[in-house]
PDB file of N, CA and C in Angstrom:
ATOM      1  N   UNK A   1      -3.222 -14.205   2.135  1.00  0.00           N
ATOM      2  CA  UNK A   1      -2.312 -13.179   1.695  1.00  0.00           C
ATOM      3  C   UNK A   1      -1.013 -13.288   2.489  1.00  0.00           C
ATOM      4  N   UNK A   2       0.429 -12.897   1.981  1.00  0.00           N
ATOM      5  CA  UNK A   2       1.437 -13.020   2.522  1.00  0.00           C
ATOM      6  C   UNK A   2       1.897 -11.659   2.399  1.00  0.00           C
ATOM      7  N   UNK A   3       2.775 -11.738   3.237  1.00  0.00           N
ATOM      8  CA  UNK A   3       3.350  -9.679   3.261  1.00  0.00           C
ATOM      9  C   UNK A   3       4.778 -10.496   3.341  1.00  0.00           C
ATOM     10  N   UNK A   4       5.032  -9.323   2.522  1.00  0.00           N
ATOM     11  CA  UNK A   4       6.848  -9.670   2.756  1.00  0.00           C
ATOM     12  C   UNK A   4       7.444  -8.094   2.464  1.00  0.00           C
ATOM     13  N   UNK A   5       8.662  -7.425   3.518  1.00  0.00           N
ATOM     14  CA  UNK A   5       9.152  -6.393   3.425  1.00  0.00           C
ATOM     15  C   UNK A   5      10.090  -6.467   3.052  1.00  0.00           C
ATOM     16  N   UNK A   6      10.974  -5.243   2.533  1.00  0.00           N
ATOM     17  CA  UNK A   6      11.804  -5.389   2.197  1.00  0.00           C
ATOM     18  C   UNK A   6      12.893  -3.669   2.293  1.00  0.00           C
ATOM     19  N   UNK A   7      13.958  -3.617   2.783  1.00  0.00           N
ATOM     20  CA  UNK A   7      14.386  -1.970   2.712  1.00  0.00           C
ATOM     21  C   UNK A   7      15.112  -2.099   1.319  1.00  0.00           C
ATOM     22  N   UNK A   8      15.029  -1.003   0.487  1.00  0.00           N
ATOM     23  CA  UNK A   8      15.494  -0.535  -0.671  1.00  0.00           C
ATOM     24  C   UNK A   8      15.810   1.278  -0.675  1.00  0.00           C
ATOM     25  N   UNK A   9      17.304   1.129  -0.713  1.00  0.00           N
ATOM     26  CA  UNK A   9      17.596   2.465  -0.382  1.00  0.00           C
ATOM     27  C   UNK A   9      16.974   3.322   0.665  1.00  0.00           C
ATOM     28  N   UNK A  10      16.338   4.404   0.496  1.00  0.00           N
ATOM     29  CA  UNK A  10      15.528   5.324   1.737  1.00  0.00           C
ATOM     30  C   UNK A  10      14.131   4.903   2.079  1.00  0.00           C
ATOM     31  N   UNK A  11      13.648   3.729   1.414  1.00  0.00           N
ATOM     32  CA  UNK A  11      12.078   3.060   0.929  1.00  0.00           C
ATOM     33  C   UNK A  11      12.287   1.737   1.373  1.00  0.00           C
ATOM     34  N   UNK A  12      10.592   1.510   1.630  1.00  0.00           N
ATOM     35  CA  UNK A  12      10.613   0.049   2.298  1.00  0.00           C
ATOM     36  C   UNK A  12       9.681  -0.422   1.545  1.00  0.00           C
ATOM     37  N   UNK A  13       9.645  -1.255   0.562  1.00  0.00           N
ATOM     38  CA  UNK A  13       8.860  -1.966   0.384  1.00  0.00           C
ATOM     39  C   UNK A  13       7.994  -3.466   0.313  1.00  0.00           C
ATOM     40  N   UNK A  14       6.622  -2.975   0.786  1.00  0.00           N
ATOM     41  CA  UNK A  14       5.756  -3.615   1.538  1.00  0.00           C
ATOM     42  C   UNK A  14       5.297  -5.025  -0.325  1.00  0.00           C
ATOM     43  N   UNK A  15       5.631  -5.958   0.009  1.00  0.00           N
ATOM     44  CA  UNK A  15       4.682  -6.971  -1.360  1.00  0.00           C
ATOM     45  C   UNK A  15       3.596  -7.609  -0.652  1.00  0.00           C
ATOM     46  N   UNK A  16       2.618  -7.443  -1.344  1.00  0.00           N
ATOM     47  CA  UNK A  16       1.520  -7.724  -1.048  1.00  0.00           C
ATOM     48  C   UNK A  16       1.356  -9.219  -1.728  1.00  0.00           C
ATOM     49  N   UNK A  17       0.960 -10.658  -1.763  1.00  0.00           N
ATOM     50  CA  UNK A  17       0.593 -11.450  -2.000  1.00  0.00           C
ATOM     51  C   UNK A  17      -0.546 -12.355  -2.101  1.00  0.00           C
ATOM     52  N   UNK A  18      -1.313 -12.236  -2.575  1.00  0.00           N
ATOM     53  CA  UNK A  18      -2.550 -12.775  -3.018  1.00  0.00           C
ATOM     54  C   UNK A  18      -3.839 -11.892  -2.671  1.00  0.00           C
ATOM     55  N   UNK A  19      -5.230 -12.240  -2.464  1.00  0.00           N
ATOM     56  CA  UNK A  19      -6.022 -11.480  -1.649  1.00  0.00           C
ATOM     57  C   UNK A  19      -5.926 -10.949  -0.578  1.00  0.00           C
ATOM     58  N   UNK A  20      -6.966  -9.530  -0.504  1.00  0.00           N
ATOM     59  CA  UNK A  20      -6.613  -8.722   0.372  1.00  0.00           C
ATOM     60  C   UNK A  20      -7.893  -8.683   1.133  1.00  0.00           C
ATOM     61  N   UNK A  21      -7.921  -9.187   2.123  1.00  0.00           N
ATOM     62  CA  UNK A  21     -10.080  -9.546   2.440  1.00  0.00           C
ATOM     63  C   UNK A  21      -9.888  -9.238   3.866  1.00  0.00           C
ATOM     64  N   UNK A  22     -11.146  -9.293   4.418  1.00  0.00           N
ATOM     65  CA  UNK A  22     -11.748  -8.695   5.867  1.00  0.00           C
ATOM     66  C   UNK A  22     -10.799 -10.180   7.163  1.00  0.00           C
ATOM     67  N   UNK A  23     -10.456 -11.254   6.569  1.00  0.00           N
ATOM     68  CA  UNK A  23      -9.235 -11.978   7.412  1.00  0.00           C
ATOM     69  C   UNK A  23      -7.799 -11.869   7.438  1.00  0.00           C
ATOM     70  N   UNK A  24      -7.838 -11.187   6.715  1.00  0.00           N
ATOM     71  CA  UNK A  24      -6.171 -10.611   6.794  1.00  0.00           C
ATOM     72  C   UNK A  24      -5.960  -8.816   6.745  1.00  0.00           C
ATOM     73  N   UNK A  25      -6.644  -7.992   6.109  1.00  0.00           N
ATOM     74  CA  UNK A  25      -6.316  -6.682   6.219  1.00  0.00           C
ATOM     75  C   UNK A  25      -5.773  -6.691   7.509  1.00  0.00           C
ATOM     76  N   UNK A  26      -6.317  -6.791   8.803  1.00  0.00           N
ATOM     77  CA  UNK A  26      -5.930  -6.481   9.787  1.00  0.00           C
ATOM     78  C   UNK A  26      -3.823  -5.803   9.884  1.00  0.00           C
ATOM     79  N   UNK A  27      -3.934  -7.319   9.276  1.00  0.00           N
ATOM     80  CA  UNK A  27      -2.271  -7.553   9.282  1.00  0.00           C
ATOM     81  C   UNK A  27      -1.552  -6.518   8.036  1.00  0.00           C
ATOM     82  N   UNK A  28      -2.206  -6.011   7.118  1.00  0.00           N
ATOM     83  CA  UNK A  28      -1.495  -4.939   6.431  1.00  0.00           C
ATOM     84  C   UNK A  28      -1.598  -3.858   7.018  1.00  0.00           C
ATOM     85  N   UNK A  29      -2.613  -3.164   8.001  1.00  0.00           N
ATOM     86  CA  UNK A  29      -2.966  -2.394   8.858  1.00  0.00           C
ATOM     87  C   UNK A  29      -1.763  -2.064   9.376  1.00  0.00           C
ATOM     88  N   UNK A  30      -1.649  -3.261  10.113  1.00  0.00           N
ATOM     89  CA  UNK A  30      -0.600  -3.157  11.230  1.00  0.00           C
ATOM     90  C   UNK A  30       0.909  -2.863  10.653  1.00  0.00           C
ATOM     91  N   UNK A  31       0.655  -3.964   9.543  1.00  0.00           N
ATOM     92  CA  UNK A  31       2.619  -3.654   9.203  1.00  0.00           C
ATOM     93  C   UNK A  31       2.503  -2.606   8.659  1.00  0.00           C
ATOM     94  N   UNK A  32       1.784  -1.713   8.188  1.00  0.00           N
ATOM     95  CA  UNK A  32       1.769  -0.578   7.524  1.00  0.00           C
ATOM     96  C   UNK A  32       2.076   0.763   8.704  1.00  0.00           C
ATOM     97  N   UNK A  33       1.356   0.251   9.302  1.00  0.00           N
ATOM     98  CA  UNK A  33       1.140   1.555  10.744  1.00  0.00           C
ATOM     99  C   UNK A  33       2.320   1.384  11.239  1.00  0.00           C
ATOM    100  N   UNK A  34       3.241   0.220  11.834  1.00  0.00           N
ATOM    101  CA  UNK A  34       4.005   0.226  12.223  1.00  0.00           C
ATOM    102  C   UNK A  34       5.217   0.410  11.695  1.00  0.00           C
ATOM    103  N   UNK A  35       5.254   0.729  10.152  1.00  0.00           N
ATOM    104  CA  UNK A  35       6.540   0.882   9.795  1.00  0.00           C
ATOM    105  C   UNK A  35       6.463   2.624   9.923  1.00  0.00           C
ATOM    106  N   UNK A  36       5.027   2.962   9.771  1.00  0.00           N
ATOM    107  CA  UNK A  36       5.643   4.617   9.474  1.00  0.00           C
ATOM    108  C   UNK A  36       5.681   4.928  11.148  1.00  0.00           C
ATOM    109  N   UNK A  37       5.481   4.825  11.557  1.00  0.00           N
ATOM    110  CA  UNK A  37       5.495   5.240  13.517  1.00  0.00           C
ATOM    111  C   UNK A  37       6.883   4.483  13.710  1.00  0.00           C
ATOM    112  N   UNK A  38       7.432   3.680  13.572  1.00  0.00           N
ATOM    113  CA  UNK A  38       8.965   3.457  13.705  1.00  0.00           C
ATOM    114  C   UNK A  38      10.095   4.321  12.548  1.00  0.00           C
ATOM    115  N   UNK A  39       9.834   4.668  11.509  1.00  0.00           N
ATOM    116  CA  UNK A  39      10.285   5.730  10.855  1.00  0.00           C
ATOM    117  C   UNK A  39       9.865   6.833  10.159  1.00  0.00           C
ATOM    118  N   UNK A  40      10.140   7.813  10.877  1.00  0.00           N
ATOM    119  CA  UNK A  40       9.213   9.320   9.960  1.00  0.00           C
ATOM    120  C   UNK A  40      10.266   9.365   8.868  1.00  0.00           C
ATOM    121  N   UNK A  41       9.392   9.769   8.092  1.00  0.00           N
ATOM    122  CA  UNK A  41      10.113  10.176   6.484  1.00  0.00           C
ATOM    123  C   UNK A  41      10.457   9.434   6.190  1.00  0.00           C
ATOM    124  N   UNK A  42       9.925   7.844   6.001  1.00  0.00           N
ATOM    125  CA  UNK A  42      10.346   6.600   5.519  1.00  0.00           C
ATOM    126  C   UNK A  42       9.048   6.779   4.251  1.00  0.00           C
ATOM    127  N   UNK A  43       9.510   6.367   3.237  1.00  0.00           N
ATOM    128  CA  UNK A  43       8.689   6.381   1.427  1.00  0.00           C
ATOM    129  C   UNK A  43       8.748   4.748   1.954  1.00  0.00           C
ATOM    130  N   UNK A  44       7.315   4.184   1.402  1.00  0.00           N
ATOM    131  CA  UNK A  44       6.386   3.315   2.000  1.00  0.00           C
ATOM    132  C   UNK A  44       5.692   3.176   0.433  1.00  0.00           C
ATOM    133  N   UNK A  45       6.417   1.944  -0.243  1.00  0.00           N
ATOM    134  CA  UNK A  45       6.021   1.176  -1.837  1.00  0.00           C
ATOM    135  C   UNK A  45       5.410   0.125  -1.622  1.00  0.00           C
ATOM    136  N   UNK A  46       4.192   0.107  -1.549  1.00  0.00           N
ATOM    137  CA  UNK A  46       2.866  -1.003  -1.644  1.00  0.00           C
ATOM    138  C   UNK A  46       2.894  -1.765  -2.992  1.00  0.00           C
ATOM    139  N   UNK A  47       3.526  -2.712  -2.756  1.00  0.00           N
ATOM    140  CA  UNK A  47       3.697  -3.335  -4.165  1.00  0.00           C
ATOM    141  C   UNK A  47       2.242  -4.490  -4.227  1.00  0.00           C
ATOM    142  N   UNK A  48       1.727  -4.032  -5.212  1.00  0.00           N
ATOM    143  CA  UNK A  48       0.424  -5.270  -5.122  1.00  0.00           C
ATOM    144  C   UNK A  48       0.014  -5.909  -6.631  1.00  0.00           C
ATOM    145  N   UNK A  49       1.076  -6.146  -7.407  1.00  0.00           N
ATOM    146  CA  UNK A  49       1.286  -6.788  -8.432  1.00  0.00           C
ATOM    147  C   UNK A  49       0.662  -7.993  -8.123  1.00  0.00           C
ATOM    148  N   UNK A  50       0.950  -8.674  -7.005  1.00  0.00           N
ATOM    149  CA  UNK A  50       0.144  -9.841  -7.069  1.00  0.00           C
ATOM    150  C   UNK A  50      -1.399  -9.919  -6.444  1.00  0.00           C
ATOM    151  N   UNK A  51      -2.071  -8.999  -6.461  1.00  0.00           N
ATOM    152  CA  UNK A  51      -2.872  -8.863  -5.902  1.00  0.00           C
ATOM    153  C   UNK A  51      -4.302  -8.613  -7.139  1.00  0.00           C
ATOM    154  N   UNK A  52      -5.233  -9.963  -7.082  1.00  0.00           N
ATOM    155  CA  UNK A  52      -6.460 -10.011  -7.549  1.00  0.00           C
ATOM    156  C   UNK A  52      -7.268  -9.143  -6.998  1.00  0.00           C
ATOM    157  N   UNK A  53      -7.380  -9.089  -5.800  1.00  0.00           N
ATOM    158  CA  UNK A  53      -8.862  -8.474  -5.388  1.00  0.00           C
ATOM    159  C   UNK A  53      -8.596  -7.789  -3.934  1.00  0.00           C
ATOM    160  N   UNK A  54      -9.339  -7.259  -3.544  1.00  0.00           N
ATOM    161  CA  UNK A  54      -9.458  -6.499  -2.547  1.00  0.00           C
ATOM    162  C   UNK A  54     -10.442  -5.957  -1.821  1.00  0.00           C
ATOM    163  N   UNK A  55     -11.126  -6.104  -0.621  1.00  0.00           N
ATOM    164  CA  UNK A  55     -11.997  -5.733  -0.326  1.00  0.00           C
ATOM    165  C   UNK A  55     -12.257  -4.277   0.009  1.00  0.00           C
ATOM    166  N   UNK A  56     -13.638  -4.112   1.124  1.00  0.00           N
ATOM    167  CA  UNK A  56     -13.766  -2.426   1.609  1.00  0.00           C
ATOM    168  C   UNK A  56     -12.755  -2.898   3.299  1.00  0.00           C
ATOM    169  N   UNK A  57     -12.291  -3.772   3.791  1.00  0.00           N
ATOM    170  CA  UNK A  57     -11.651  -3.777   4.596  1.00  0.00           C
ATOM    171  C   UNK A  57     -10.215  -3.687   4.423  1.00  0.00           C
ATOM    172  N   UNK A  58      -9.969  -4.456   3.063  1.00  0.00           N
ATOM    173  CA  UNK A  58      -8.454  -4.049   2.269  1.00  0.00           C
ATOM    174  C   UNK A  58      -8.279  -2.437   2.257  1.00  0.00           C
ATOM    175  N   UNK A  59      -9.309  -1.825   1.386  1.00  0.00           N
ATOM    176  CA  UNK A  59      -9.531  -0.550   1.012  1.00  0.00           C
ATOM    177  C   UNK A  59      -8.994   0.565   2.490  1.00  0.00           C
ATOM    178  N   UNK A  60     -10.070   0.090   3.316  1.00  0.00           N
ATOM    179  CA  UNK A  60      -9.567   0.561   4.669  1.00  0.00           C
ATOM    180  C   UNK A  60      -8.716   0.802   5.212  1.00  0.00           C
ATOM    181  N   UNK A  61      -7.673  -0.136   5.146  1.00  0.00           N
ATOM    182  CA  UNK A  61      -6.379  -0.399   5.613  1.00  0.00           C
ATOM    183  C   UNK A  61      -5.460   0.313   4.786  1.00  0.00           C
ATOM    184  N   UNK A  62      -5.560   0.374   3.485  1.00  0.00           N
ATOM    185  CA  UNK A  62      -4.668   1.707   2.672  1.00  0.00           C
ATOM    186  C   UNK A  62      -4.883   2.954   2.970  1.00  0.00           C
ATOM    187  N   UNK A  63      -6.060   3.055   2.996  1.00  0.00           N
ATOM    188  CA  UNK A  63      -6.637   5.057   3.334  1.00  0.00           C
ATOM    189  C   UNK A  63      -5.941   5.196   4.596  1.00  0.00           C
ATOM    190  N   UNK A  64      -6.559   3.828   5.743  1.00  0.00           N
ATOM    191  CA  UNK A  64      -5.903   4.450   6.625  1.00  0.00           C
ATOM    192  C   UNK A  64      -3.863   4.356   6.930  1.00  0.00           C
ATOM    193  N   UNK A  65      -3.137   3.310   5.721  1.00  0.00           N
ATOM    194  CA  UNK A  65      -2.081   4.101   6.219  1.00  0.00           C
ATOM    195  C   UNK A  65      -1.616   5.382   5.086  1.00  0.00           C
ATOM    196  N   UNK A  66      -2.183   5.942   4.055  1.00  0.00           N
ATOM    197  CA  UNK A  66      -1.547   6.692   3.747  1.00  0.00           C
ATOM    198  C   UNK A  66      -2.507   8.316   4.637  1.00  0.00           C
ATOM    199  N   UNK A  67      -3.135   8.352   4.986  1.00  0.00           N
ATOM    200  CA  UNK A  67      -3.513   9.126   6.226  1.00  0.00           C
ATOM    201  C   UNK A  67      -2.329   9.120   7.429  1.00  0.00           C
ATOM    202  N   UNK A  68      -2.473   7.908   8.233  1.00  0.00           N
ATOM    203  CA  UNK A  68      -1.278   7.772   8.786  1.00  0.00           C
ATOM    204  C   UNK A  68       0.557   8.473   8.009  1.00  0.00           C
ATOM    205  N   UNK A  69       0.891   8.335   6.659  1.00  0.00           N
ATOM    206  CA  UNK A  69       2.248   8.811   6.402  1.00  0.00           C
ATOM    207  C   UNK A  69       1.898  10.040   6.431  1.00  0.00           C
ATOM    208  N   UNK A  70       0.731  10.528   5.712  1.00  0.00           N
ATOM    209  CA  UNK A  70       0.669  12.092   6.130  1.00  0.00           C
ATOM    210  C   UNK A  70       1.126  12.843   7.544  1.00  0.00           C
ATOM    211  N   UNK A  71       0.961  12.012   8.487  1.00  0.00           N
ATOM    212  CA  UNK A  71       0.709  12.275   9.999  1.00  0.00           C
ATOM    213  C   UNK A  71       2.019  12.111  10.358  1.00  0.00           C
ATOM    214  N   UNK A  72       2.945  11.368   9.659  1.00  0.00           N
ATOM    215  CA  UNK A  72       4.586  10.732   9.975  1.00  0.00           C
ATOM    216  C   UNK A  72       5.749  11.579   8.729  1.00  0.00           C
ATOM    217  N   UNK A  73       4.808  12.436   8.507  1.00  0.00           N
ATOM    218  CA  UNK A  73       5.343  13.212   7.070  1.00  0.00           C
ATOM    219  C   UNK A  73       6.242  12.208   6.273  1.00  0.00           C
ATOM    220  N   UNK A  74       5.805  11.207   5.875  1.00  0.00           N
ATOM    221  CA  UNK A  74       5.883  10.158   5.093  1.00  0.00           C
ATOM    222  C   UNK A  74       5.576   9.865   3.679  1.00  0.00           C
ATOM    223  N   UNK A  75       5.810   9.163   3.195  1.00  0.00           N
ATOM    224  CA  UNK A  75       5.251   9.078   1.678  1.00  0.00           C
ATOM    225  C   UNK A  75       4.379   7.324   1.607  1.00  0.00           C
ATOM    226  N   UNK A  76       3.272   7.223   0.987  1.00  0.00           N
ATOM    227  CA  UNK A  76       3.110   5.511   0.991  1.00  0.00           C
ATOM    228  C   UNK A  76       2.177   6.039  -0.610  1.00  0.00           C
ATOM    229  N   UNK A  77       2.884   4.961  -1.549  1.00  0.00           N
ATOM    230  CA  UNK A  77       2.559   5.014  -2.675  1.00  0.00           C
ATOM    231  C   UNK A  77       2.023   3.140  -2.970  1.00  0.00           C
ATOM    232  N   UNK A  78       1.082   3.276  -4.255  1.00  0.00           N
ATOM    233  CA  UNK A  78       0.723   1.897  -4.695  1.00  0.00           C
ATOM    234  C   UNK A  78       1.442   1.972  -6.026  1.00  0.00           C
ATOM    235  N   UNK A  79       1.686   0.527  -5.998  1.00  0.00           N
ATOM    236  CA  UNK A  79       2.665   0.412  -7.610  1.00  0.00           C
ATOM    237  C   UNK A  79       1.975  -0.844  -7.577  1.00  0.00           C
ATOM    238  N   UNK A  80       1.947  -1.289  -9.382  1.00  0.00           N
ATOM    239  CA  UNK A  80       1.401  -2.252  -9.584  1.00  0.00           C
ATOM    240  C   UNK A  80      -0.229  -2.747  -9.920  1.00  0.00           C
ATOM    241  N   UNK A  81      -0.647  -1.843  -9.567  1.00  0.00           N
ATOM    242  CA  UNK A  81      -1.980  -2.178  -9.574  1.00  0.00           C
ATOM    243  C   UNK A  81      -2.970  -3.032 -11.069  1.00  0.00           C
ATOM    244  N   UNK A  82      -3.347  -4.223  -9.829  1.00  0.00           N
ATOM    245  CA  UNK A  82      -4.204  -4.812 -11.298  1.00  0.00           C
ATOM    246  C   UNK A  82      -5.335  -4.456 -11.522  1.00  0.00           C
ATOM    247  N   UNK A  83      -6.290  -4.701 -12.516  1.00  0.00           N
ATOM    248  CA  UNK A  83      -7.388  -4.051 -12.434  1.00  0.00           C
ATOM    249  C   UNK A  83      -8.566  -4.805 -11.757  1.00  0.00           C
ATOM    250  N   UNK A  84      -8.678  -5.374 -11.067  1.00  0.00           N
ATOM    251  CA  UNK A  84      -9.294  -5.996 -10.053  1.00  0.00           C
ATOM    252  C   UNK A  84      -9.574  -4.607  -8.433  1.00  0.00           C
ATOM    253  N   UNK A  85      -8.040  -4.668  -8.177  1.00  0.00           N
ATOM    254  CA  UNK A  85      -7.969  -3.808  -7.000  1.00  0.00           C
ATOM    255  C   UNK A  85      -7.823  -1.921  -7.890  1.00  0.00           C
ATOM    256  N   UNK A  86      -7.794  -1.939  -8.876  1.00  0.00           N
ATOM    257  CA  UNK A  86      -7.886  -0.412  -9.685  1.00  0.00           C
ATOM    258  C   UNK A  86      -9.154  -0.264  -9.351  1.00  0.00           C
ATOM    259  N   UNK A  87      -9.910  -0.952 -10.336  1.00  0.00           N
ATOM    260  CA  UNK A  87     -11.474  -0.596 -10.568  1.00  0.00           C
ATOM    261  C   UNK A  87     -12.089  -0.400  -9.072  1.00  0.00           C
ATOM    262  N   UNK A  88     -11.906  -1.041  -8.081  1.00  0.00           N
ATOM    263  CA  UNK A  88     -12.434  -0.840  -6.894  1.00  0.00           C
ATOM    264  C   UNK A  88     -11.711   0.474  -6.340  1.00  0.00           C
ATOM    265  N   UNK A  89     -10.638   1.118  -6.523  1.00  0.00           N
ATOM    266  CA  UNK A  89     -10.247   2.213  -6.003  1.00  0.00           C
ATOM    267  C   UNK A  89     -11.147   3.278  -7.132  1.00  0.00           C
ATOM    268  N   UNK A  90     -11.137   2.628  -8.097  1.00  0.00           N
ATOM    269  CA  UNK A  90     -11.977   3.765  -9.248  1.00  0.00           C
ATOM    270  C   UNK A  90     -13.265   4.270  -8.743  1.00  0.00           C
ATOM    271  N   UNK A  91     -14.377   3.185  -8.091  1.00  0.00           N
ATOM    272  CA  UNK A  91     -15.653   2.834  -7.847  1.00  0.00           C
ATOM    273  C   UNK A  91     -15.929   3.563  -6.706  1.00  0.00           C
ATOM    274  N   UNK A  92     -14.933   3.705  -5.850  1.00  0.00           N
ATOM    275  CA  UNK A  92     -14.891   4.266  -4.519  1.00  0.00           C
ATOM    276  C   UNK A  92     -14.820   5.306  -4.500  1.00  0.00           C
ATOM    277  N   UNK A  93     -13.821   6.273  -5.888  1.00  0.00           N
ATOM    278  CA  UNK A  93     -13.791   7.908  -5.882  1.00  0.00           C
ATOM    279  C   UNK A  93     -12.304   7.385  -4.738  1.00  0.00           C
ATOM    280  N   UNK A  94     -11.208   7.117  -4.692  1.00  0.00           N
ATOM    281  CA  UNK A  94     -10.453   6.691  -3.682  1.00  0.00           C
ATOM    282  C   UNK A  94      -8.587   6.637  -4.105  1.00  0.00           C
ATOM    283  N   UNK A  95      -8.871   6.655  -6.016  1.00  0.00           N
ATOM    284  CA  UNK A  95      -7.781   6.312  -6.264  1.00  0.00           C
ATOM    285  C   UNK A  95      -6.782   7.654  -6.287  1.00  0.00           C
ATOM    286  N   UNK A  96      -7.568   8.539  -6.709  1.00  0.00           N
ATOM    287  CA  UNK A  96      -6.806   9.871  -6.375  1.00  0.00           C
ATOM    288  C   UNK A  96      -5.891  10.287  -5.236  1.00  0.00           C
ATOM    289  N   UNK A  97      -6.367   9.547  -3.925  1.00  0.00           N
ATOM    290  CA  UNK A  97      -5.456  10.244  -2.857  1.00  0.00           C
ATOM    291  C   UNK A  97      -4.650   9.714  -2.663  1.00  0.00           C
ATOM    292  N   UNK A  98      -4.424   8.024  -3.837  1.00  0.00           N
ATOM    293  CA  UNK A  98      -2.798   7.392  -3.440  1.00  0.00           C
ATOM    294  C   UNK A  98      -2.009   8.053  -4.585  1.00  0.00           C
ATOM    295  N   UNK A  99      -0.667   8.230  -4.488  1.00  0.00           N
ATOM    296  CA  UNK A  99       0.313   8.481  -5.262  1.00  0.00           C
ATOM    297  C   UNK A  99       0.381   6.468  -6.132  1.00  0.00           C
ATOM    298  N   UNK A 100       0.291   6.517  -7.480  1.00  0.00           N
ATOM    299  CA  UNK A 100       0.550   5.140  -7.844  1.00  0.00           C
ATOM    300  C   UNK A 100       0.986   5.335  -9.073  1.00  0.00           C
ATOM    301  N   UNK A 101       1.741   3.945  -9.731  1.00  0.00           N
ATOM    302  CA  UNK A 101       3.049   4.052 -10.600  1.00  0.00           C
ATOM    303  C   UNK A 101       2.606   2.595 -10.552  1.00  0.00           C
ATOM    304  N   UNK A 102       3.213   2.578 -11.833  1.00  0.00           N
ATOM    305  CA  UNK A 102       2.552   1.326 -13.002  1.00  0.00           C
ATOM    306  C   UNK A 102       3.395   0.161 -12.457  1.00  0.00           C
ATOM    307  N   UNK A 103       4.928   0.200 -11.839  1.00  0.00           N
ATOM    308  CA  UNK A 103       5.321  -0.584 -10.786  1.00  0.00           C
ATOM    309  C   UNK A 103       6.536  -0.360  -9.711  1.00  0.00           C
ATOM    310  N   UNK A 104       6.397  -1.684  -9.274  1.00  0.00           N
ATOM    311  CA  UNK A 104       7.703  -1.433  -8.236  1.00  0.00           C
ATOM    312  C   UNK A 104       8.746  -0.434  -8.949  1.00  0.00           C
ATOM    313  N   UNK A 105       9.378  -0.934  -9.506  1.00  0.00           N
ATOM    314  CA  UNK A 105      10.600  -0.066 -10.330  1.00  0.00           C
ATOM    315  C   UNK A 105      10.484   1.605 -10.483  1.00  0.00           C
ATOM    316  N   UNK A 106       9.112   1.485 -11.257  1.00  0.00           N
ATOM    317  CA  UNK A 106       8.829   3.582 -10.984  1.00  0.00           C
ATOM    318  C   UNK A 106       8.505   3.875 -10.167  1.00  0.00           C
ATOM    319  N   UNK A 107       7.941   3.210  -9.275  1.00  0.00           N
ATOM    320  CA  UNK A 107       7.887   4.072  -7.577  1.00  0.00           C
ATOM    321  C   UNK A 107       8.996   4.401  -7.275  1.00  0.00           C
ATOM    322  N   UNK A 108      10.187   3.126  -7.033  1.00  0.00           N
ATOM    323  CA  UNK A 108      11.268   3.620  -6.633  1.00  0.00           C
ATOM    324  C   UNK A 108      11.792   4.342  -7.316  1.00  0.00           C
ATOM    325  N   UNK A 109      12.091   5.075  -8.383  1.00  0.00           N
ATOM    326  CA  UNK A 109      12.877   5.937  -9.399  1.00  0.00           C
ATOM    327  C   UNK A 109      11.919   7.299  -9.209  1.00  0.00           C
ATOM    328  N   UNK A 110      10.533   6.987  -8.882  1.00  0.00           N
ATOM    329  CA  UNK A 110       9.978   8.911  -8.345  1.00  0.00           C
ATOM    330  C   UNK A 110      10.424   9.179  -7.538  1.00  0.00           C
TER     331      UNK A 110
END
């Protein structure tokens, strides 16, 4: 998986690139945690258009940063979602507590 950021207006968004598995979450963890603890009230767009699959350690790493923006009175939304990484937020009872938008483009315009 590759991460690539990017600032767009008051929003940063995070692209997610390929699988999201128990050898790399770590690293979305981190860039995730660390963008909202370096800016409160930074809106945080998880773009994962390219993203097949996802594990319960992927999974992990989202709950825990949109927990974390709560805590940074922050916003972290998913856009994009394929149904690979849907159905597993479906399965989990999990998809409800992200804010998500069909893509990059309507995240940024909510």
């Amino acid at each position: 998986m590759r991460i690539q950021t990017r600032h767009v207006g008051q929003g940063v968004v995070v692209e997610l690139i390929g699988d999201v598995d128990m050898s790399n979450s770590p690293r979305l963890r981190d860039t995730l945690l660390g963008l909202l603890r370096d800016s409160t009230g930074v809106r945080i767009i998880v773009n994962m258009e390219q993203v097949n699959y996802i594990d319960s350690s992927g999974i992990a790493s989202l709950v825990e940063g949109v927990q974390a923006a709560r805590r940074f009175k922050s916003r972290l939304c998913l856009a994009g979602l394929n149904e690979g990484p849907r159905h597993v937020l479906q399965l989990t009872r999990l998809l409800d507590i992200f804010e998500v938008h069909p893509s990059e483009a309507d995240a940024l315009s909510a």
